[in-house]
Protein backbone atom coordinates (compact mmCIF):
# COMPACT_ATOMS: atom_id res chain seq x y z
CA UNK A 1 32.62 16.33 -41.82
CA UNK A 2 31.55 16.58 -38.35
CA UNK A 3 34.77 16.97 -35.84
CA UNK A 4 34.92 14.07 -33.68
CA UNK A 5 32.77 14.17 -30.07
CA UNK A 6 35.30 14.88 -27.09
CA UNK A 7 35.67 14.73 -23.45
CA UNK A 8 35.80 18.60 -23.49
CA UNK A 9 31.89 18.07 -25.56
CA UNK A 10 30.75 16.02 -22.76
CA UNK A 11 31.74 19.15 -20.33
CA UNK A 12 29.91 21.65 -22.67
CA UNK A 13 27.11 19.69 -23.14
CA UNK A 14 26.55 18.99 -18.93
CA UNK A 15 27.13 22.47 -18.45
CA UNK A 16 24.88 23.37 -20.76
CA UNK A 17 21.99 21.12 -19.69
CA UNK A 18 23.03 21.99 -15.82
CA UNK A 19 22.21 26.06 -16.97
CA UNK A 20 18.66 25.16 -18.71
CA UNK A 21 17.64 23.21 -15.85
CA UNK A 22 19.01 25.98 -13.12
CA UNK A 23 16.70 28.46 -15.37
CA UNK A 24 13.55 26.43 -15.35
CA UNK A 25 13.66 25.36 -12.00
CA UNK A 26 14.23 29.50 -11.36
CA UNK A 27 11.32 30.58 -14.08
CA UNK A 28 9.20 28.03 -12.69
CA UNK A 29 9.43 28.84 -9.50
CA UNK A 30 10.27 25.49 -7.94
CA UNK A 31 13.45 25.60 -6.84
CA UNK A 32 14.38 22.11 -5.24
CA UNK A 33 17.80 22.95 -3.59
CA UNK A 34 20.03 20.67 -5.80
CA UNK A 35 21.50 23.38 -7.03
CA UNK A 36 22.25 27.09 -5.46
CA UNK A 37 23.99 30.08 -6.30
CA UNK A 38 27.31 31.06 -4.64
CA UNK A 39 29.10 33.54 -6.11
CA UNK A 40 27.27 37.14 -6.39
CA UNK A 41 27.14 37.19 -10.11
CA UNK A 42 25.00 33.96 -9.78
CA UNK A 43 23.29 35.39 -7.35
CA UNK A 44 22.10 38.03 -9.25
CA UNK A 45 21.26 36.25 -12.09
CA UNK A 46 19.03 34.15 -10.07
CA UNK A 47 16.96 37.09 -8.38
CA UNK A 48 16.95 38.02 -12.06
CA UNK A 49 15.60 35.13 -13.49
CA UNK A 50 12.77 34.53 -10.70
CA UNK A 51 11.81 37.80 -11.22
CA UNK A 52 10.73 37.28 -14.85
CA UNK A 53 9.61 33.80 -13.93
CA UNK A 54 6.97 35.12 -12.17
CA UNK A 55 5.61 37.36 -14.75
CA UNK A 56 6.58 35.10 -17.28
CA UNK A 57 3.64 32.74 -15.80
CA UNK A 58 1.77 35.17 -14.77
CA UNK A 59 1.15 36.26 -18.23
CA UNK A 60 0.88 32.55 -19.04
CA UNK A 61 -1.80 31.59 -16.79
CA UNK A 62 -3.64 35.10 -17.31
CA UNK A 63 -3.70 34.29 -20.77
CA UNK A 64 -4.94 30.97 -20.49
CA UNK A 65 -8.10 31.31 -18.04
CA UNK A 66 -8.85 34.49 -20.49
CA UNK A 67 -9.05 31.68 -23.40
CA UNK A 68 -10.98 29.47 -21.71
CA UNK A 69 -13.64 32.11 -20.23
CA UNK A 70 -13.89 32.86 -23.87
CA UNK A 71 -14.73 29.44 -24.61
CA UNK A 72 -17.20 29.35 -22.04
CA UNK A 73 -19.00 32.68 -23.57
CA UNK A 74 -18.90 31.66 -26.96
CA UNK A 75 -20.30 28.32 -26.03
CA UNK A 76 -23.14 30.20 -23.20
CA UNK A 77 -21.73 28.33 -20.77
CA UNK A 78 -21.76 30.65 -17.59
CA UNK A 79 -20.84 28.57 -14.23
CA UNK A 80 -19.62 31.32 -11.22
CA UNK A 81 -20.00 28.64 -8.43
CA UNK A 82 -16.67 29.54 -7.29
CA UNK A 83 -17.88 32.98 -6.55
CA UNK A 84 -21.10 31.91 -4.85
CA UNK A 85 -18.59 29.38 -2.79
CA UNK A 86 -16.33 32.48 -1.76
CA UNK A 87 -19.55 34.46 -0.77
CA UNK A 88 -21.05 31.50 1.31
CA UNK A 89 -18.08 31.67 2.93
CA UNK A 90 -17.69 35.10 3.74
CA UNK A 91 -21.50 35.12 5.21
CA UNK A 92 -20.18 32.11 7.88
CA UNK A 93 -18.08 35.16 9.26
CA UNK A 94 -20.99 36.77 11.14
CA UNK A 95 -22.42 33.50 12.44
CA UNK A 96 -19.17 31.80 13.90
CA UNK A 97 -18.19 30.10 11.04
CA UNK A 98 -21.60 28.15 12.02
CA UNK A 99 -22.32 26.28 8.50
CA UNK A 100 -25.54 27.11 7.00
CA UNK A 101 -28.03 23.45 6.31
CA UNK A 102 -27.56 21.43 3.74
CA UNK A 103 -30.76 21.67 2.41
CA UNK A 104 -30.37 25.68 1.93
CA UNK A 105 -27.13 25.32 0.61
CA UNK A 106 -28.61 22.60 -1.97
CA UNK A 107 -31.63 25.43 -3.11
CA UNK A 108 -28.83 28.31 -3.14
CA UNK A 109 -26.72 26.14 -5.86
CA UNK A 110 -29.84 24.92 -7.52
CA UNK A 111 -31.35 28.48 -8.10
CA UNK A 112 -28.05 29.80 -9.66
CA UNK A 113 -27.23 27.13 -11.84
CA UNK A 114 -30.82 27.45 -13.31
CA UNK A 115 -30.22 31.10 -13.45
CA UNK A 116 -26.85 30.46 -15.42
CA UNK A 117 -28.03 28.37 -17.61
CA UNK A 118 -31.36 30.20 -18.17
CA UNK A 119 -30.15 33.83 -18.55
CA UNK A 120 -30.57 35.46 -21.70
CA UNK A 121 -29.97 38.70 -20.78
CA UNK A 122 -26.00 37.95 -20.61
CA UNK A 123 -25.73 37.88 -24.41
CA UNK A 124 -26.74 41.59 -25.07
CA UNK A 125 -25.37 43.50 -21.33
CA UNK A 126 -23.34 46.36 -22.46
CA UNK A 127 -19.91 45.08 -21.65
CA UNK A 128 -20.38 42.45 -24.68
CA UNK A 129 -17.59 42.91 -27.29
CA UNK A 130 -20.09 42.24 -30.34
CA UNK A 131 -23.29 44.08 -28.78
CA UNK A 132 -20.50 46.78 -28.26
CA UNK A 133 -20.35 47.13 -32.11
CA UNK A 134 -24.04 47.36 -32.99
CA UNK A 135 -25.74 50.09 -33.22
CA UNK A 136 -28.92 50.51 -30.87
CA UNK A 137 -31.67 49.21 -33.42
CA UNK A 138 -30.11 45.99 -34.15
CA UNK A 139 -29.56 45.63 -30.34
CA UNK A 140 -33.00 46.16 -29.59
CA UNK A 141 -33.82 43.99 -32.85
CA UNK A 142 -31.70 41.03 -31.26
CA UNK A 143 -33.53 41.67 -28.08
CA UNK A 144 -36.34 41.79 -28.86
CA UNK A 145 -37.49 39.27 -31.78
CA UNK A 146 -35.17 36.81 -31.49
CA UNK A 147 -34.11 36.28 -27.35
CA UNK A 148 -37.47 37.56 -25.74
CA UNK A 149 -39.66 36.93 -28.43
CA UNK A 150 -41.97 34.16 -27.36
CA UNK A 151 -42.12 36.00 -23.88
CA UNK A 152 -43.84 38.90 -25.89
CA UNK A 153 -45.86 36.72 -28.10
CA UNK A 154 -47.35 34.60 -25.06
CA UNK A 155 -48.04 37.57 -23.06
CA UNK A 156 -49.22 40.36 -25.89
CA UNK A 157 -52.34 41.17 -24.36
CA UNK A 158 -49.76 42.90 -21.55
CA UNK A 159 -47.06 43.96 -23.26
CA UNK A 160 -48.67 44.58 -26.97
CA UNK A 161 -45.33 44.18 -28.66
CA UNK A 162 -47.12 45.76 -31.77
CA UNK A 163 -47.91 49.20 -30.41
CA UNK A 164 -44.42 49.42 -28.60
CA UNK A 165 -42.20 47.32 -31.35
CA UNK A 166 -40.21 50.65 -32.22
CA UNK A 167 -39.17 52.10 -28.58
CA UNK A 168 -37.39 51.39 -25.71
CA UNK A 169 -40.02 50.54 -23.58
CA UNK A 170 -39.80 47.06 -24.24
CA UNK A 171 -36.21 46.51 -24.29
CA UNK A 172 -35.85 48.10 -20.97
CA UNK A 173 -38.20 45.31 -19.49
CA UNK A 174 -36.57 42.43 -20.91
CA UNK A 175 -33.60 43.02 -18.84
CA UNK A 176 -35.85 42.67 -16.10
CA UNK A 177 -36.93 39.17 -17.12
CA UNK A 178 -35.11 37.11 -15.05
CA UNK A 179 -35.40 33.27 -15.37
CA UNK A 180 -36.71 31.34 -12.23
CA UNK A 181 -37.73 27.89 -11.45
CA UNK A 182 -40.14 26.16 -9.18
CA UNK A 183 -40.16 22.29 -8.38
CA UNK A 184 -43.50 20.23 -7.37
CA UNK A 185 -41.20 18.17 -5.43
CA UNK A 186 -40.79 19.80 -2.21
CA UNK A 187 -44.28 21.92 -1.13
CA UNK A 188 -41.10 24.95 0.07
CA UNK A 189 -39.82 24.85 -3.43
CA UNK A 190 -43.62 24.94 -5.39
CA UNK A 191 -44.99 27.73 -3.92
CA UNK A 192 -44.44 31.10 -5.44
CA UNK A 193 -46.02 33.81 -3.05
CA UNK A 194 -47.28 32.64 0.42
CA UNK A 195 -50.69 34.38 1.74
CA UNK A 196 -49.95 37.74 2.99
CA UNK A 197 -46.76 37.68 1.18
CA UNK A 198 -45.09 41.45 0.17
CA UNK A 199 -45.42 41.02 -4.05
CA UNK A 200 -41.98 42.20 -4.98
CA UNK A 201 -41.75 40.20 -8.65
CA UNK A 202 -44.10 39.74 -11.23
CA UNK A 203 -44.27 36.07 -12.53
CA UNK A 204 -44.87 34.96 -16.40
CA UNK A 205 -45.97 31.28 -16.43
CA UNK A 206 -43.86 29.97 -19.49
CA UNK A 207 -44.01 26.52 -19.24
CA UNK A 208 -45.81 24.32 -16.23
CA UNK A 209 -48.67 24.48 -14.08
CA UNK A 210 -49.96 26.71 -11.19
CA UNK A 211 -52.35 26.63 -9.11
CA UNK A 212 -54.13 28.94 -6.58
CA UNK A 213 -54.81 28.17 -3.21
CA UNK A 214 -56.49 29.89 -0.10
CA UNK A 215 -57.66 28.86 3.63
CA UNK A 216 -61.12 29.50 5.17
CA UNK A 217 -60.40 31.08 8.27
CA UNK A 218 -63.66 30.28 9.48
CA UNK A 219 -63.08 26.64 9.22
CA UNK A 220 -59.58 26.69 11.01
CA UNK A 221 -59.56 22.72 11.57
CA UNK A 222 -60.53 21.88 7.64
CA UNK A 223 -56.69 21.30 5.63
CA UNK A 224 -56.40 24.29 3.12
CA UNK A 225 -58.99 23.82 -0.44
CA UNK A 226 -57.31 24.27 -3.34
């Protein structure tokens, strides 16, 4: 039989609940005030206890944004627009903090998240935990038929995938395939090299239309034939 709940109980208990809360509010890092430490031994036990608060979550929030970074890889999802927001920032350093137009800004964001969501290379780069356990050949097998495959297939007459299916060459070039887009909407955004343009890319027409355009120079006032 249980002994019978007390006055001296009620003092336990408050002290009791009076500690936890002293140590969360400590751990946590919050601290509102309502209760302080006054004699040294407290004192210490405070410093003590914010101390491993701070690791303590830390550790907590480390290991939660590693869980869901995993979740994004496992599920491809790849998003770094913080990032590309942080180094926007830093490039409004060297014009006065002078903000760059909102149409730019718009095609910056628009390239990458095509890019992210686009990017095949990111399931076989080296620092991969599972392409870090294959051996070479099923690497370049993964690589090769199954992620670039169509790219190779639609363009064999340039790459013959047959003559070079057992060496590197290939799967040295597909991590030079990099995904890019081009909208009809805007005549800036549709046109992939300008006349007189440096050629610093090579383009592989996977899905869409192009077209190929040129002026006569000796009919300056006629619009440009296409």
């Amino acid at each position: 039989m249980s002994p019978e709940w007390s006055m001296e109980n009620d003092v336990e208990f408050y002290d009791f609940i009076t500690v936890v809360y002293f140590s969360i509010t400590c751990l946590s890092t919050v601290g509102y005030g309502d209760l302080v430490a006054k004699t040294n031994i407290e004192k210490v036990m405070s410093m003590f206890f914010m101390l491993v608060g701070v690791g303590f979550f830390s550790f907590i929030m480390g290991s939660f944004i590693e869980i869901l970074q995993s979740f994004n890889f496992n599920h491809g999802i790849v998003d770094r627009t913080f990032e590309l927001n942080n180094y926007m920032k830093l490039l409004l350093r060297f014009r006065e903090n002078k903000p760059l137009p909102a149409s730019l800004l718009k095609e910056i964001h628009n390239h990458f998240k095509y890019y992210w969501a686009h990017n095949r290379v990111k399931f076989v780069t080296p620092d991969n935990e599972f392409i870090q356990g294959l051996p070479l050949n099923l690497t370049r097998a993964i690589t090769l038929h199954f992620l670039f495959d169509d790219v190779f297939y639609n363009f064999r007459f340039f790459f013959n995938p047959m003559k070079y299916k057992e060496s590197l060459f290939l799967y040295d070039i597909a991590f030079g395939l990099m995904p890019r887009h081009f909208t009809h909407e805007k005549e800036d955004e549709s046109i992939i090299l300008d006349e007189e343009e440096e050629v610093t890319e090579m383009y592989f027409i996977i899905s869409g239309q192009v077209g190929v355009g040129f002026h006569l120079y000796n009919q300056p006032l006629e619009k440009p034939r296409y």
